[in-house]
C-alpha atoms as a PDB file:
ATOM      1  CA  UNK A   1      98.270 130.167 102.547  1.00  0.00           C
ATOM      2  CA  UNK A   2      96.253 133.101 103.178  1.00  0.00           C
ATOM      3  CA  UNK A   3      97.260 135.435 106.210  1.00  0.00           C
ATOM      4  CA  UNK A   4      94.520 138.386 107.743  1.00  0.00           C
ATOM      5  CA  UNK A   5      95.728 140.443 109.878  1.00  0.00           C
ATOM      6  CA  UNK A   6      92.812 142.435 111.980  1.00  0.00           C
ATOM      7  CA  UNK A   7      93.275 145.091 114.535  1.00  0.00           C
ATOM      8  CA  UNK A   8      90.817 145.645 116.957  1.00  0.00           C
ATOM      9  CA  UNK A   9      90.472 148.795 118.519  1.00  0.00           C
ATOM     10  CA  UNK A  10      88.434 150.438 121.266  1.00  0.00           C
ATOM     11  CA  UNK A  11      88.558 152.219 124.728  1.00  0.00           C
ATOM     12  CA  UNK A  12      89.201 151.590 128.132  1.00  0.00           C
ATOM     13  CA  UNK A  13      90.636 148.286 127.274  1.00  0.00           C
ATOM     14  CA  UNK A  14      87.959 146.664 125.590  1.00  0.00           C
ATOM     15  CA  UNK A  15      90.296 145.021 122.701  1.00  0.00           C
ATOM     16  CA  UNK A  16      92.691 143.430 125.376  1.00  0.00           C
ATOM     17  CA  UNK A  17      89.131 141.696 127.308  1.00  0.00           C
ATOM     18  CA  UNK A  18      87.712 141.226 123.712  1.00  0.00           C
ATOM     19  CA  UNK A  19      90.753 138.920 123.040  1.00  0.00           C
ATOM     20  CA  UNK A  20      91.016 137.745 126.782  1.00  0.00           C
ATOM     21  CA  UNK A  21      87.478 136.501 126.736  1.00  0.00           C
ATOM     22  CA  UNK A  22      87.741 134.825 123.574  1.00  0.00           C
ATOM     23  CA  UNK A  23      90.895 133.248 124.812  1.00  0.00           C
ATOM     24  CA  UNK A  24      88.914 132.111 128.323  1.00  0.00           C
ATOM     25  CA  UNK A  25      85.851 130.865 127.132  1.00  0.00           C
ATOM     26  CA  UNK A  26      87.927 128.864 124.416  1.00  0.00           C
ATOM     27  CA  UNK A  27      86.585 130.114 121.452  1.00  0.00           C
ATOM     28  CA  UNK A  28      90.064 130.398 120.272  1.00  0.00           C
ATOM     29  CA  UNK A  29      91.383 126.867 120.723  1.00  0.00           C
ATOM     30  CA  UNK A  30      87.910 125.960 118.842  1.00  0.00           C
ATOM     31  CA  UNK A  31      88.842 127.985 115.754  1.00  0.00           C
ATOM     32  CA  UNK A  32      92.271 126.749 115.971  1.00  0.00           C
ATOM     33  CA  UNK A  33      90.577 123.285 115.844  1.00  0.00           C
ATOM     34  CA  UNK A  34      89.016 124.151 112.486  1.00  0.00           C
ATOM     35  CA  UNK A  35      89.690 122.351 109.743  1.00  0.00           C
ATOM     36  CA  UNK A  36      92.766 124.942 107.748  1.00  0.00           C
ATOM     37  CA  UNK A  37      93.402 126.691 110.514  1.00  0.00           C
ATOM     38  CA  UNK A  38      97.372 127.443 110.376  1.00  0.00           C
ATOM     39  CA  UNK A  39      97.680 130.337 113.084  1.00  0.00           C
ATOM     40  CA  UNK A  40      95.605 132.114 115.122  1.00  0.00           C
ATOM     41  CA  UNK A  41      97.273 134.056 117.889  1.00  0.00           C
ATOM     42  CA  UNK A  42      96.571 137.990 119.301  1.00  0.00           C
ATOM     43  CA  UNK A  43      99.260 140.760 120.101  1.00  0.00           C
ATOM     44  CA  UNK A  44      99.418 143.814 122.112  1.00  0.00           C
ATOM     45  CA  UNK A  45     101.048 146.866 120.681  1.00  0.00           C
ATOM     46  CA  UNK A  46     103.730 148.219 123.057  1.00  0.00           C
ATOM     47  CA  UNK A  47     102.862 151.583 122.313  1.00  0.00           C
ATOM     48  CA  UNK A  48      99.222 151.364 121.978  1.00  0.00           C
ATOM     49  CA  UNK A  49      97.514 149.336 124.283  1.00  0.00           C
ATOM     50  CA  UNK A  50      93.748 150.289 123.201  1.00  0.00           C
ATOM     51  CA  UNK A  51      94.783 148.243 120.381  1.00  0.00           C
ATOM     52  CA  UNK A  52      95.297 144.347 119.400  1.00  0.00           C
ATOM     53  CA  UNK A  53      96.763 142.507 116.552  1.00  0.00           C
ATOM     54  CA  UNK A  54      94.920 138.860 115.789  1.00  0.00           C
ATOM     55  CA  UNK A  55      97.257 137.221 113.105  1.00  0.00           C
ATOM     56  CA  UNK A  56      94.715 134.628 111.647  1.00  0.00           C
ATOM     57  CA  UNK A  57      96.466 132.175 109.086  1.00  0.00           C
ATOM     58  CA  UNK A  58      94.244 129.516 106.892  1.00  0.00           C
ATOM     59  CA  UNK A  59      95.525 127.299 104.338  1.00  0.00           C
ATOM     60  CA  UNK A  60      93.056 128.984 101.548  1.00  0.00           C
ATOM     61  CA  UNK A  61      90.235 130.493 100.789  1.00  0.00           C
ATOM     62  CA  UNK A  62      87.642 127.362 101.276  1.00  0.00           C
ATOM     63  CA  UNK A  63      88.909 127.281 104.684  1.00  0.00           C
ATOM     64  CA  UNK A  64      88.397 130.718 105.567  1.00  0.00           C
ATOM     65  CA  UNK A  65      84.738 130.167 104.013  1.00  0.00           C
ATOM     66  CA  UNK A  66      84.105 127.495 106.025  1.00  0.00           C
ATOM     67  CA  UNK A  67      84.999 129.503 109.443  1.00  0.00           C
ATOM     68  CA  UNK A  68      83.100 132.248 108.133  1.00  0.00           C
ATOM     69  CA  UNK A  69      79.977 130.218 107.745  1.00  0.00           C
ATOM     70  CA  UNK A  70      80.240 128.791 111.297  1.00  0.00           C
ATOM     71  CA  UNK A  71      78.606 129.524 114.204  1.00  0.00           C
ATOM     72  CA  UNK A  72      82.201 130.706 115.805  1.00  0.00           C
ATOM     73  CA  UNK A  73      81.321 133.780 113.636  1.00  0.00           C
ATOM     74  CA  UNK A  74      78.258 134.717 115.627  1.00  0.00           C
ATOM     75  CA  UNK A  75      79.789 134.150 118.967  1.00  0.00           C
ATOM     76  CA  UNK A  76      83.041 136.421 117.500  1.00  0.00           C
ATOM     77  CA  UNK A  77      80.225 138.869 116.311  1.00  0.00           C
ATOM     78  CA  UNK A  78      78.668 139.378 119.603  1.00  0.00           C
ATOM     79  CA  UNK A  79      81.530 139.701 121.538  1.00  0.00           C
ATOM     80  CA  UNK A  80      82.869 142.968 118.924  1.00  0.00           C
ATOM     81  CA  UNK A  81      79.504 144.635 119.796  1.00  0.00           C
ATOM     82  CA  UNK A  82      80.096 143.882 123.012  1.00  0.00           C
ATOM     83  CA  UNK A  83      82.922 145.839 123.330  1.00  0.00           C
ATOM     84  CA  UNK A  84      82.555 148.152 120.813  1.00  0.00           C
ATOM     85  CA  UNK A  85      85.219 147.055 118.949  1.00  0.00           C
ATOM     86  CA  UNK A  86      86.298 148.986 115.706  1.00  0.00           C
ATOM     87  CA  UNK A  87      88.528 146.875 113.037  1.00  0.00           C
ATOM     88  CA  UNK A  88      90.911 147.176 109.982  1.00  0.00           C
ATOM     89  CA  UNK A  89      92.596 144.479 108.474  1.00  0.00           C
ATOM     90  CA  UNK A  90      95.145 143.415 106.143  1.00  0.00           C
ATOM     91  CA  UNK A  91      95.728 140.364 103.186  1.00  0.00           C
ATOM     92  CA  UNK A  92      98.444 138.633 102.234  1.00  0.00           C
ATOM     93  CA  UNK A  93      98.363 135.625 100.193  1.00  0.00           C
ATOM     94  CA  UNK A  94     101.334 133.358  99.828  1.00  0.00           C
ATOM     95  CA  UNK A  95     104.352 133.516 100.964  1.00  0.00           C
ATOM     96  CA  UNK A  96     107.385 134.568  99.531  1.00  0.00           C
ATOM     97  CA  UNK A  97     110.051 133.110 100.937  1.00  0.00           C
ATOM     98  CA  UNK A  98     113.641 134.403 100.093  1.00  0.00           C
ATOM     99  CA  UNK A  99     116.525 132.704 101.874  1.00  0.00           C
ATOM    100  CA  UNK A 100     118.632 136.012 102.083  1.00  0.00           C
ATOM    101  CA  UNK A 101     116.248 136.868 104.615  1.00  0.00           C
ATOM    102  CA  UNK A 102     117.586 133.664 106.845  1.00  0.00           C
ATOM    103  CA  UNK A 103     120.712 135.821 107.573  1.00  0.00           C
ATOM    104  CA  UNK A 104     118.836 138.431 109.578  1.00  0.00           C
ATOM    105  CA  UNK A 105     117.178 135.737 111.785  1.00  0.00           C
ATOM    106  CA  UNK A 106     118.558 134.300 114.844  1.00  0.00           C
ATOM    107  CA  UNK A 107     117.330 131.085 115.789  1.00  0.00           C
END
C-alpha cells in the first residue's frame, strides 16, 4: 500500500471550496471508484483553516499510475489553478503494523 498525503493551501478559503467542489461535482466518489483506490478522504486543520489534508491511499504504484494518467487528473488540475492552490506532500509506503500500538487505541 502506498499512502500520499497532500496539503493544499491557499487564501480566503480556497482549499476548503477546492475540496468542497471536488466533493460536489463527484469527482471524488469517481476516483474512489478507480481501480486501487484504498482511501481517499480530505481534512481540515483545526488550527489552520487556509489549509486541507487529502489522505489518498492506493494499493501500489500501477494504481497510482493509472489515476495519474486519467482524465480525473486534468479536471483535479484545473480546479488547483482555479483556486490557486499551493501543495506539499508526503510518502509512505507500507505499513508497519506493531500490535503494541493496539493498546493506545480505543475502539
Amino acid at each position: 500500500m502506498i499512502t500520499v498525503n497532500i496539503r493544499y493551501t491557499g487564501t480566503d478559503g480556497a482549499a476548503r471550496a477546492f475540496a468542497e467542489e471536488m466533493v460536489s461535482t463527484g469527482t471524488v466518489e469517481a476516483i474512489r471508484s478507480e481501480p486501487g483506490n484504498l482511501r481517499y478522504d480530505y481534512y481540515v486543520p483545526l488550527d489552520d483553516l487556509e489549509t486541507v489534508l487529502l489522505i489518498d491511499s492506493w494499493e501500489d504504484q500501477a494504481a497510482i499510475d493509472a489515476h495519474h494518467a486519467s482524465p480525473m487528473m486534468g479536471v483535479i488540475a484545473a480546479l488547483r489553478e482555479k483556486y490557486d492552490l499551493h501543495m506539499t506532500a508526503e510518502r509512505f509506503v507500507g505499513a508497519d503494523e506493531n500490535p503494541e500500538d493496539e493498546r493506545f487505541l480505543r475502539k
